[in-house]
N, C-alpha and C. Protein backbone atom coordinates (compact mmCIF):
# COMPACT_ATOMS: atom_id res chain seq x y z
N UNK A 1 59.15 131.85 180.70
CA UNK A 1 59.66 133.05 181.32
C UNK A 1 60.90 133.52 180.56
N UNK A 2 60.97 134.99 180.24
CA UNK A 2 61.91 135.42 179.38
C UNK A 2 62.59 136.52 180.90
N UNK A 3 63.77 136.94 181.02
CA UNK A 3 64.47 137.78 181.48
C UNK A 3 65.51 138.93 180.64
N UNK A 4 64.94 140.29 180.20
CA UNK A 4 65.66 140.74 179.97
C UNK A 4 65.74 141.56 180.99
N UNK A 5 67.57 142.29 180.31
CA UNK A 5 68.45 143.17 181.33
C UNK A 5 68.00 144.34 180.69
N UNK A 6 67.58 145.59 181.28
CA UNK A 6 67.33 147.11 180.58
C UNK A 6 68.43 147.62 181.14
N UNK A 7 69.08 148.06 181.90
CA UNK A 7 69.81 148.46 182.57
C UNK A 7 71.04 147.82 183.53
N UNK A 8 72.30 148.29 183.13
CA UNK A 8 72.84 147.63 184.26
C UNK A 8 74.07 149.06 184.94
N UNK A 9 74.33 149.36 185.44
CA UNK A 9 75.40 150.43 186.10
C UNK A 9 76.72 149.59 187.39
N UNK A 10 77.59 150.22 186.94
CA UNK A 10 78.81 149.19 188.27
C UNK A 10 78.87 150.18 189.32
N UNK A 11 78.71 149.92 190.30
CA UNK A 11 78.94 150.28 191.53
C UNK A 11 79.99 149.92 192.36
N UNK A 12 81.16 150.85 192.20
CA UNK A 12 82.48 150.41 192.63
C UNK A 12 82.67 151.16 194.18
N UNK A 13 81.78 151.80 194.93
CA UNK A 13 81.74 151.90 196.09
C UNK A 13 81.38 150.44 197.07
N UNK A 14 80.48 149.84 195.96
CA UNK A 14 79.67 148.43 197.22
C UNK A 14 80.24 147.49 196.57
N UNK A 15 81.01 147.22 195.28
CA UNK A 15 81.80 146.33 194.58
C UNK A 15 80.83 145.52 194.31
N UNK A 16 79.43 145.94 193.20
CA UNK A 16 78.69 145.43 192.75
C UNK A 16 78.02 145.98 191.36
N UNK A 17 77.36 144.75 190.91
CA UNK A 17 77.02 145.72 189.56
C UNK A 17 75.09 145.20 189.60
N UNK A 18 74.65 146.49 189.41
CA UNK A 18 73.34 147.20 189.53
C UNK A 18 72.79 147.13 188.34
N UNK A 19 71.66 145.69 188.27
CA UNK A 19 70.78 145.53 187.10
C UNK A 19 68.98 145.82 187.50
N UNK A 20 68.42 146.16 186.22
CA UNK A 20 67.37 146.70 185.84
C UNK A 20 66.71 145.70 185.27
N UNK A 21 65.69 144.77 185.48
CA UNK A 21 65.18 144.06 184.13
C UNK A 21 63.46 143.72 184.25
N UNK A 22 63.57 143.18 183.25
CA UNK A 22 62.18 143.09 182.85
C UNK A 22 61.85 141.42 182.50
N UNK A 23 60.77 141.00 183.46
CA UNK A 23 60.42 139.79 182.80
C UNK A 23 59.31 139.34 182.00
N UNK A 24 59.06 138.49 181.21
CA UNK A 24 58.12 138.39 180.58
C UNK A 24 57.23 136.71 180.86
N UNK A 25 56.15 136.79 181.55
CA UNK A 25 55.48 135.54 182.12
C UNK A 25 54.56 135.60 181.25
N UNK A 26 53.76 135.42 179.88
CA UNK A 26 52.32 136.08 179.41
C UNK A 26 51.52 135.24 180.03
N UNK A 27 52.07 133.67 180.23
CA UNK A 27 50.81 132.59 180.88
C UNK A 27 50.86 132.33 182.49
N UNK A 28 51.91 132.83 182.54
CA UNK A 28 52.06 132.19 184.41
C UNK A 28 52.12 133.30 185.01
N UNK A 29 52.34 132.38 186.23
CA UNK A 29 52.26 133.52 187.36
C UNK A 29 53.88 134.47 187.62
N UNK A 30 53.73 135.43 188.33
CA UNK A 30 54.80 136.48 188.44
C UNK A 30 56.05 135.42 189.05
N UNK A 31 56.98 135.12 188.71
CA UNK A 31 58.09 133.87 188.97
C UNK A 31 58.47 134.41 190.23
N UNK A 32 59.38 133.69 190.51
CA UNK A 32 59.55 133.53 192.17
C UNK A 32 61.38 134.11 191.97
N UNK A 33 61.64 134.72 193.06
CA UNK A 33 63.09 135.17 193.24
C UNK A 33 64.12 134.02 192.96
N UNK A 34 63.91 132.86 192.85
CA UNK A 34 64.46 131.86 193.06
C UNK A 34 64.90 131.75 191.51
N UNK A 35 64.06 131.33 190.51
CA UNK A 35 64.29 131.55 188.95
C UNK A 35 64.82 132.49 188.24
N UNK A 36 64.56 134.07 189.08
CA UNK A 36 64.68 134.97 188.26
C UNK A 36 66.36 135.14 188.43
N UNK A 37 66.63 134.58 189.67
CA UNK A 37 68.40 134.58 189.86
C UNK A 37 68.80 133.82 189.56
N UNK A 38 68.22 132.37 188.86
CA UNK A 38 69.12 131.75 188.34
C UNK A 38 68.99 132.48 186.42
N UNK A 39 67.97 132.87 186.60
CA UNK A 39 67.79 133.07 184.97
C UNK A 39 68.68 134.59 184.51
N UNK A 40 69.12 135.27 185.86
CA UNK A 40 69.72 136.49 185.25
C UNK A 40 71.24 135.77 185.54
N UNK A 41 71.67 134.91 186.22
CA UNK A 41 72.85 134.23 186.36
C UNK A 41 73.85 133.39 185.08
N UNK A 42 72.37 132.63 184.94
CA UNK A 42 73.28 131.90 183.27
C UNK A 42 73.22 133.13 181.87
N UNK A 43 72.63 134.29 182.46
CA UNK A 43 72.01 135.39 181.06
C UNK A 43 73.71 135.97 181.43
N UNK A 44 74.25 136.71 182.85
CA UNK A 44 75.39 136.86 182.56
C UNK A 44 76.49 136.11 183.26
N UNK A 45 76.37 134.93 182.97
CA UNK A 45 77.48 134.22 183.26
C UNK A 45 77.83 134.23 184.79
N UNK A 46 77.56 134.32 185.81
CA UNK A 46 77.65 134.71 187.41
C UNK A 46 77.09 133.69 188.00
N UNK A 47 78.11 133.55 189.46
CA UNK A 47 77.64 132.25 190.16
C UNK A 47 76.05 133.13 190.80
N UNK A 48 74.92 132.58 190.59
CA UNK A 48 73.87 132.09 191.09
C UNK A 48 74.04 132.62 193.18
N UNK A 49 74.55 132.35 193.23
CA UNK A 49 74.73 132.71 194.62
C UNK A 49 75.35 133.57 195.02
N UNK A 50 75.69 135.12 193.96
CA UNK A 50 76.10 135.86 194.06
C UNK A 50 75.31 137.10 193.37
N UNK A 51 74.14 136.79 193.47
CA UNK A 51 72.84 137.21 192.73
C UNK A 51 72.03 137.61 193.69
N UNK A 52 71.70 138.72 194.42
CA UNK A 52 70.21 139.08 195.01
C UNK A 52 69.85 140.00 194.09
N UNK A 53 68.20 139.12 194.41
CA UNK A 53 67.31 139.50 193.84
C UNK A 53 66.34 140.80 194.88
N UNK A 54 66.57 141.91 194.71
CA UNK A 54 65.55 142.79 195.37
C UNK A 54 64.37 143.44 195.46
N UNK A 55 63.37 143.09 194.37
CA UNK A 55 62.00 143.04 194.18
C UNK A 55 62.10 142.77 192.94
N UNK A 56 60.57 142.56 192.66
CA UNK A 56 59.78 142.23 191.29
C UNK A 56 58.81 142.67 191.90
N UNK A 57 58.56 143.60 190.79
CA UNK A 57 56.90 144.30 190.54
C UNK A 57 55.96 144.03 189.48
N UNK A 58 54.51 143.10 189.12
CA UNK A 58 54.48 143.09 188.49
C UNK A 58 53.16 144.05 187.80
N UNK A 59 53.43 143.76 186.28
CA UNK A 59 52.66 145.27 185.50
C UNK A 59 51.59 144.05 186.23
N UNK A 60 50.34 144.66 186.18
CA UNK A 60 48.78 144.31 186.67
C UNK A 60 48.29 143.82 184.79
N UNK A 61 47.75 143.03 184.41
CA UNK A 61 47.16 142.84 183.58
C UNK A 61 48.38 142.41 182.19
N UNK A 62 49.47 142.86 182.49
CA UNK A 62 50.17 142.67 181.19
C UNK A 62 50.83 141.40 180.89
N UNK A 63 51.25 140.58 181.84
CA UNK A 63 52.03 139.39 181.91
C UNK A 63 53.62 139.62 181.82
N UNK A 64 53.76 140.45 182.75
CA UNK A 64 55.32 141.13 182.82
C UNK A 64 55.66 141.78 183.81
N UNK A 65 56.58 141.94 184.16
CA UNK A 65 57.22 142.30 185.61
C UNK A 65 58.51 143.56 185.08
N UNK A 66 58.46 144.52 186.23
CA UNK A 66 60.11 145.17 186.16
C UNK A 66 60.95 144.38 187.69
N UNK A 67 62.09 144.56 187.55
CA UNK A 67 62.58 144.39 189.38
C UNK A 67 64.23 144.61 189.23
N UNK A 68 64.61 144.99 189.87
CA UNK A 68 66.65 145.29 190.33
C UNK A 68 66.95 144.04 191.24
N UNK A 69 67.92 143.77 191.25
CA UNK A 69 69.32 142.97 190.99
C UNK A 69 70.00 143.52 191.57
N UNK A 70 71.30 142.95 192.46
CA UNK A 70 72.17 143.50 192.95
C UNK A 70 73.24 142.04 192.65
N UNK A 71 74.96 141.89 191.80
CA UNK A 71 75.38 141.17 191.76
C UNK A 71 76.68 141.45 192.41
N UNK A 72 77.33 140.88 193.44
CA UNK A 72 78.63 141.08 194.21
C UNK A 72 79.73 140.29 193.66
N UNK A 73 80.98 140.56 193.83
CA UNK A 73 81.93 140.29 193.81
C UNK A 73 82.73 138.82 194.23
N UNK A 74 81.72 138.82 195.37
CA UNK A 74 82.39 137.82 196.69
C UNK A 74 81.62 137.84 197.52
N UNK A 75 80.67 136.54 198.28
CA UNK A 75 79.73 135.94 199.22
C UNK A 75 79.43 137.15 200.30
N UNK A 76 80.83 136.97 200.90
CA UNK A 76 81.26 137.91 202.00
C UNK A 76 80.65 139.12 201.96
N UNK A 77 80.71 140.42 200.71
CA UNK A 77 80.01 141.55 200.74
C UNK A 77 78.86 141.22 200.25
N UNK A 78 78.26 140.70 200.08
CA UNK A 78 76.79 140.27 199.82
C UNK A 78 76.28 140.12 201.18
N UNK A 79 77.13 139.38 202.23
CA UNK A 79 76.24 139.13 203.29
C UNK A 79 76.40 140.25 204.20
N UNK A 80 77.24 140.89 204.09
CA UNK A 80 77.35 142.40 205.03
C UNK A 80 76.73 143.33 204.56
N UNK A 81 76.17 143.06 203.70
CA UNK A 81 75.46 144.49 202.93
C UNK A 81 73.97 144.22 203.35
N UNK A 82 73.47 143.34 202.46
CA UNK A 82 72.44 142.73 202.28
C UNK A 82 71.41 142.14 203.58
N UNK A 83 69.92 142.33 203.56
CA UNK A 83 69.39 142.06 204.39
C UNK A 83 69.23 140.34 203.88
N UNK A 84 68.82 139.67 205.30
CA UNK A 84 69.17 138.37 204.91
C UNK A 84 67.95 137.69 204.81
N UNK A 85 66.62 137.90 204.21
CA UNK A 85 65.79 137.73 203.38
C UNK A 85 66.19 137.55 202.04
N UNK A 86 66.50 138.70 201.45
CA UNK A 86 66.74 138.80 200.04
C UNK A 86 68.51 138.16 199.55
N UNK A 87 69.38 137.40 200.51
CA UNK A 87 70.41 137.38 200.14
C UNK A 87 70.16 135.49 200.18
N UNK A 88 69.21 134.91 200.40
CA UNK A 88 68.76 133.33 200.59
C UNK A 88 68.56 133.28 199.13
């Protein structure tokens, strides 16, 4: 599994910064929210638990995915924002 970032924008209203990316699985299956936040975590340096992940879509047939990211500041606005599905 490869994770690149296409996009990222800061969002200084929600004190977060707003990523775009793309993964690349060619043999496996579409990865699980669980990897893809640790794998966009060590890509930019960010605690892991300050990482929701808010979908992955994947292309049908290609072995690749798009999906957004939401990375906070501090636990706290992550959990007031965030529905608490996607903030586990």
């Amino acid at each position: 599994m490869h994770v690149e970032v296409v996009q990222q924008r800061e969002n200084a209203l929600l004190d977060r910064l707003e990523v775009r990316f793309k993964v690349l699985h060619p043999k496996g299956k579409t990865p699980t929210r669980g990897s893809v936040r640790e794998a966009l975590a060590s890509q930019l340096k960010v605690d892991p638990n300050l990482v929701i992940v808010d979908h992955i879509h994947p292309q049908f047939g290609k072995g690749e995915a798009a999906g957004y990211a939401k990375i906070y500041t501090d636990r706290e606005n992550a959990d007031a924002i965030e529905r608490g599905y996607t903030s586990k």
